[in-house]
C-alpha atoms as a PDB file:
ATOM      1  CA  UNK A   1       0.000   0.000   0.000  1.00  0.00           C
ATOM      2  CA  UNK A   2       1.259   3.569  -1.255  1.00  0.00           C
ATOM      3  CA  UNK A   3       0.350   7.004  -0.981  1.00  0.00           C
ATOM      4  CA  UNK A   4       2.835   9.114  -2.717  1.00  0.00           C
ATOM      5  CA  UNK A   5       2.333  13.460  -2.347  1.00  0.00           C
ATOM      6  CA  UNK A   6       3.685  15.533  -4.967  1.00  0.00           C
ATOM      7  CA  UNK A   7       3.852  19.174  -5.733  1.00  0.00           C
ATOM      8  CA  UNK A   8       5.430  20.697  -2.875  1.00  0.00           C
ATOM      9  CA  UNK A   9       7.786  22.954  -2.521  1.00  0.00           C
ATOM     10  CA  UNK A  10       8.875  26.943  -1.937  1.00  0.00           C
ATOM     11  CA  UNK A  11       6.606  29.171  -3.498  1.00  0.00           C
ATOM     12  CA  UNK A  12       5.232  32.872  -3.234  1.00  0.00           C
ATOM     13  CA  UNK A  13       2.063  34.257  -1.679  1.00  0.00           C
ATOM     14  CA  UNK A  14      -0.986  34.517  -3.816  1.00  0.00           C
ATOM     15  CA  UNK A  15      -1.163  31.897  -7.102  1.00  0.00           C
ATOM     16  CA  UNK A  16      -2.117  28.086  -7.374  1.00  0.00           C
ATOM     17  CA  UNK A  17      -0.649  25.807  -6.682  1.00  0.00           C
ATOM     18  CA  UNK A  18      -1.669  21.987  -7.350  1.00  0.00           C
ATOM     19  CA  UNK A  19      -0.810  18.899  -4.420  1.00  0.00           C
ATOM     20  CA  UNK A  20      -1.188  15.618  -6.204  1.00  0.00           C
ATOM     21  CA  UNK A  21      -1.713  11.946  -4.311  1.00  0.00           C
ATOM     22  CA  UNK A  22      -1.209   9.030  -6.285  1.00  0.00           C
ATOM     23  CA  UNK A  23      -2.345   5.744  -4.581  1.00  0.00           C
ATOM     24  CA  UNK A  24      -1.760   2.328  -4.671  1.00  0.00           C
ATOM     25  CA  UNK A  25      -2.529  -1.188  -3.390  1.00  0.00           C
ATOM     26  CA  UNK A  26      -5.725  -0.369  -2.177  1.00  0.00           C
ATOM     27  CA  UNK A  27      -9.135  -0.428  -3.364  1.00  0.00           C
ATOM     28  CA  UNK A  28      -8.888   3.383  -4.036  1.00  0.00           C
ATOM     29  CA  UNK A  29     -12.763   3.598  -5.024  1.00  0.00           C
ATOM     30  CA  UNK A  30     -14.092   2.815  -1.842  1.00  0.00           C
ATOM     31  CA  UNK A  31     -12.326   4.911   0.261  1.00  0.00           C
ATOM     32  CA  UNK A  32     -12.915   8.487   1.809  1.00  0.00           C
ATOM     33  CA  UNK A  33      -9.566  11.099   0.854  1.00  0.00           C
ATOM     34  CA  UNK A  34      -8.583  13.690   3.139  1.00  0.00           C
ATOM     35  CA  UNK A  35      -5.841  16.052   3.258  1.00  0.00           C
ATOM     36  CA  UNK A  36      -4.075  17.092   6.077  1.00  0.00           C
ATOM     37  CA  UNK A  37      -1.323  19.241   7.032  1.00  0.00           C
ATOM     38  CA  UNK A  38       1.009  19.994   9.833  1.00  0.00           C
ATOM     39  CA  UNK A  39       2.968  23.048  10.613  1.00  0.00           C
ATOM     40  CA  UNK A  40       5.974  23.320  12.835  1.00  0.00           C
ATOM     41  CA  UNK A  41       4.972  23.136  16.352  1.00  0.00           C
ATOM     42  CA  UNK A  42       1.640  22.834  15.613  1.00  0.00           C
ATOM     43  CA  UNK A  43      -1.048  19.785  15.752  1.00  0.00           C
ATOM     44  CA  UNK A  44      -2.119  17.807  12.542  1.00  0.00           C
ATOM     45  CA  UNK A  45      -5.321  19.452  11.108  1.00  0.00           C
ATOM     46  CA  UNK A  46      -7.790  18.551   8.284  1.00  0.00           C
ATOM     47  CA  UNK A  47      -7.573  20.695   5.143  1.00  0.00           C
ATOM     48  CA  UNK A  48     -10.260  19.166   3.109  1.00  0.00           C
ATOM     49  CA  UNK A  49     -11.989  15.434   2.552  1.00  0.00           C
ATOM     50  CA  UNK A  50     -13.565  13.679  -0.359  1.00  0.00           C
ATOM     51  CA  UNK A  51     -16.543  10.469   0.211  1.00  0.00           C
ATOM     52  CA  UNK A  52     -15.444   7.942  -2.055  1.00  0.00           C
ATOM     53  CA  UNK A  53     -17.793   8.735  -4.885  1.00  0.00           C
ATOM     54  CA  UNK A  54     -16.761  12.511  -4.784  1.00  0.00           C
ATOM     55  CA  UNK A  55     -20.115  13.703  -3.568  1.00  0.00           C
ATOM     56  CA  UNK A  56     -19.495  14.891  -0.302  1.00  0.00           C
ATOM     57  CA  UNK A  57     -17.234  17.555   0.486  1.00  0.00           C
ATOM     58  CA  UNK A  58     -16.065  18.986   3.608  1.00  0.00           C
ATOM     59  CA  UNK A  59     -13.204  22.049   4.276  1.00  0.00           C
ATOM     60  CA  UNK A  60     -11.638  23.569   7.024  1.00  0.00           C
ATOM     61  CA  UNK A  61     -12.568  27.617   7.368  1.00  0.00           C
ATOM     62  CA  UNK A  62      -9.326  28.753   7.418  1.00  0.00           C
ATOM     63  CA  UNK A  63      -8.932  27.393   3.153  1.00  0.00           C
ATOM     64  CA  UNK A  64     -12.978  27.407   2.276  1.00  0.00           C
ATOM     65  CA  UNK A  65     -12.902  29.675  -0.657  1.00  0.00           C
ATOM     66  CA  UNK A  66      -9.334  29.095  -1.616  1.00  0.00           C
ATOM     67  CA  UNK A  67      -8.543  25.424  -1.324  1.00  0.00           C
ATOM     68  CA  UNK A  68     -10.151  23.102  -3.874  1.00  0.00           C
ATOM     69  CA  UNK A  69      -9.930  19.055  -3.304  1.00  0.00           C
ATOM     70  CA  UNK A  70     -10.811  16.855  -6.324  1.00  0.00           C
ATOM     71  CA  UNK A  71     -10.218  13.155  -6.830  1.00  0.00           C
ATOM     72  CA  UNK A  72      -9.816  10.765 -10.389  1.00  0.00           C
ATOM     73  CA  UNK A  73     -10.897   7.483  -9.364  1.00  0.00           C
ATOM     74  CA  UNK A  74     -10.033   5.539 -12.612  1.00  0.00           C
ATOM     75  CA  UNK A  75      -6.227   6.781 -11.885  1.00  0.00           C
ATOM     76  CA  UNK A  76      -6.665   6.564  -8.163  1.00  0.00           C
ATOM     77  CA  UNK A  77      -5.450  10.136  -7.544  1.00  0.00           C
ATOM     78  CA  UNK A  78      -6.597  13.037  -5.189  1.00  0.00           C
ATOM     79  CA  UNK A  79      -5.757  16.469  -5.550  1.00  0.00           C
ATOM     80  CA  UNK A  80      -5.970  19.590  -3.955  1.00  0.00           C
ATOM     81  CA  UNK A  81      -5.711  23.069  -5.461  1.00  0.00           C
ATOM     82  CA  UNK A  82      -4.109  25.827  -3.726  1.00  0.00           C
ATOM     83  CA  UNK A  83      -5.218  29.537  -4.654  1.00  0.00           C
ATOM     84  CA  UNK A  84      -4.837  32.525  -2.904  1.00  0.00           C
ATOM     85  CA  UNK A  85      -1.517  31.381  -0.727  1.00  0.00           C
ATOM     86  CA  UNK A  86      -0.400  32.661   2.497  1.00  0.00           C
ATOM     87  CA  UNK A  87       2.246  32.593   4.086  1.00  0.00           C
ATOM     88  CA  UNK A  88       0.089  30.829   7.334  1.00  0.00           C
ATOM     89  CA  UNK A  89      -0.308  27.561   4.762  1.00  0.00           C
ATOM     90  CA  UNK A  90       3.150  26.807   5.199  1.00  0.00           C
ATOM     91  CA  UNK A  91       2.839  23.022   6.478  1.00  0.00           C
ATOM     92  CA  UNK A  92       3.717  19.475   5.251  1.00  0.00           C
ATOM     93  CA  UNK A  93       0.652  18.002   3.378  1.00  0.00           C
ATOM     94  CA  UNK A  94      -0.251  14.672   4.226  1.00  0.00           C
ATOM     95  CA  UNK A  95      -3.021  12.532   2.055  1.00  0.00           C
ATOM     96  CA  UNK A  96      -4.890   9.988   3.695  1.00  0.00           C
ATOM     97  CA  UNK A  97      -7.537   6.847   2.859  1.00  0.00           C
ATOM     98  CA  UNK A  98     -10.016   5.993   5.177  1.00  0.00           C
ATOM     99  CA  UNK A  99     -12.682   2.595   4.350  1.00  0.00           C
ATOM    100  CA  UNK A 100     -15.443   3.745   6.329  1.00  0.00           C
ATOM    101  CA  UNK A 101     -17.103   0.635   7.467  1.00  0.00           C
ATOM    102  CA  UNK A 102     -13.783  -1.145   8.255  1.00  0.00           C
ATOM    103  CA  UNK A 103     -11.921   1.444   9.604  1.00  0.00           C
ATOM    104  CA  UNK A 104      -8.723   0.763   7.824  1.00  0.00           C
ATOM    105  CA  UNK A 105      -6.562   3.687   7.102  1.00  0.00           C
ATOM    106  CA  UNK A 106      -3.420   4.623   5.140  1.00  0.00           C
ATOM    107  CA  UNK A 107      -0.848   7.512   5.227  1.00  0.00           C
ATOM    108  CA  UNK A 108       1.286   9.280   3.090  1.00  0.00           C
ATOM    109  CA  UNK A 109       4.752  10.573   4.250  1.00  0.00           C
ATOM    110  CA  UNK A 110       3.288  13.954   3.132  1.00  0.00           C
ATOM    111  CA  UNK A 111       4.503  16.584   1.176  1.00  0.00           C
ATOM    112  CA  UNK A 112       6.065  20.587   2.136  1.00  0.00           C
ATOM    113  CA  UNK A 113       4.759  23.973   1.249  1.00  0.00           C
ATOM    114  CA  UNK A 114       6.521  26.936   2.070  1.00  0.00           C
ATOM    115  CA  UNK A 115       4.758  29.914   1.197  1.00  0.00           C
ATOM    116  CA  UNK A 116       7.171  32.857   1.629  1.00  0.00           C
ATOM    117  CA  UNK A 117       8.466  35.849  -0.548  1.00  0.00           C
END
């Protein structure tokens, strides 16, 4: 089982910027997608999460408006679309898979942002 982040990286405030999650091993379908990030000193918080069949979406306030989370089930990907940066979403990104009635749940090793001019 794999989930690999990409699109990290140093960048400057305002623009996109796109986080891709590429999984594997897994039943991809059937599992809820969230993103999460961590700054330094901080606790682990939930950006944005995706229901398995892309119908149910849920953000946190601080990126409502800005962030964007999307997933391609056929090529068992997840993404999430960064507008509007600031300098406060500086933070590893971590994906995640979640099968709902079973519990089981898988990690990425995550993926950094550093949003700074």
């Amino acid at each position: 089982v794999q989930l690999v982040e990409s699109g990290g990286g140093l960048v400057q405030p305002g623009g996109s910027l796109r986080l891709s999650c590429t999984a594997s091993g897994f039943t991809f379908r059937n599992y809820l997608m969230r993103w999460y990030r961590q700054a330094p000193g901080r606790e682990r918080e939930l950006v944005a999460a995706m229901s398995p069949g892309g119908g149910l979406l849920d953000y946190a306030d601080s990126v409502k408006g800005r962030f964007t989370i999307s997933r391609d089930n056929p090529k068992n990907t997840v993404c999430l679309q960064m507008t509007s940066r600031r300098p406060e979403d500086t933070s590893v990104y971590f994906c995640s898979a979640e099968n709902g009635p079973t519990g089981q749940d898988y990690w990425g090793k995550g993926t950094k942002i550093t949003v700074s001019s």
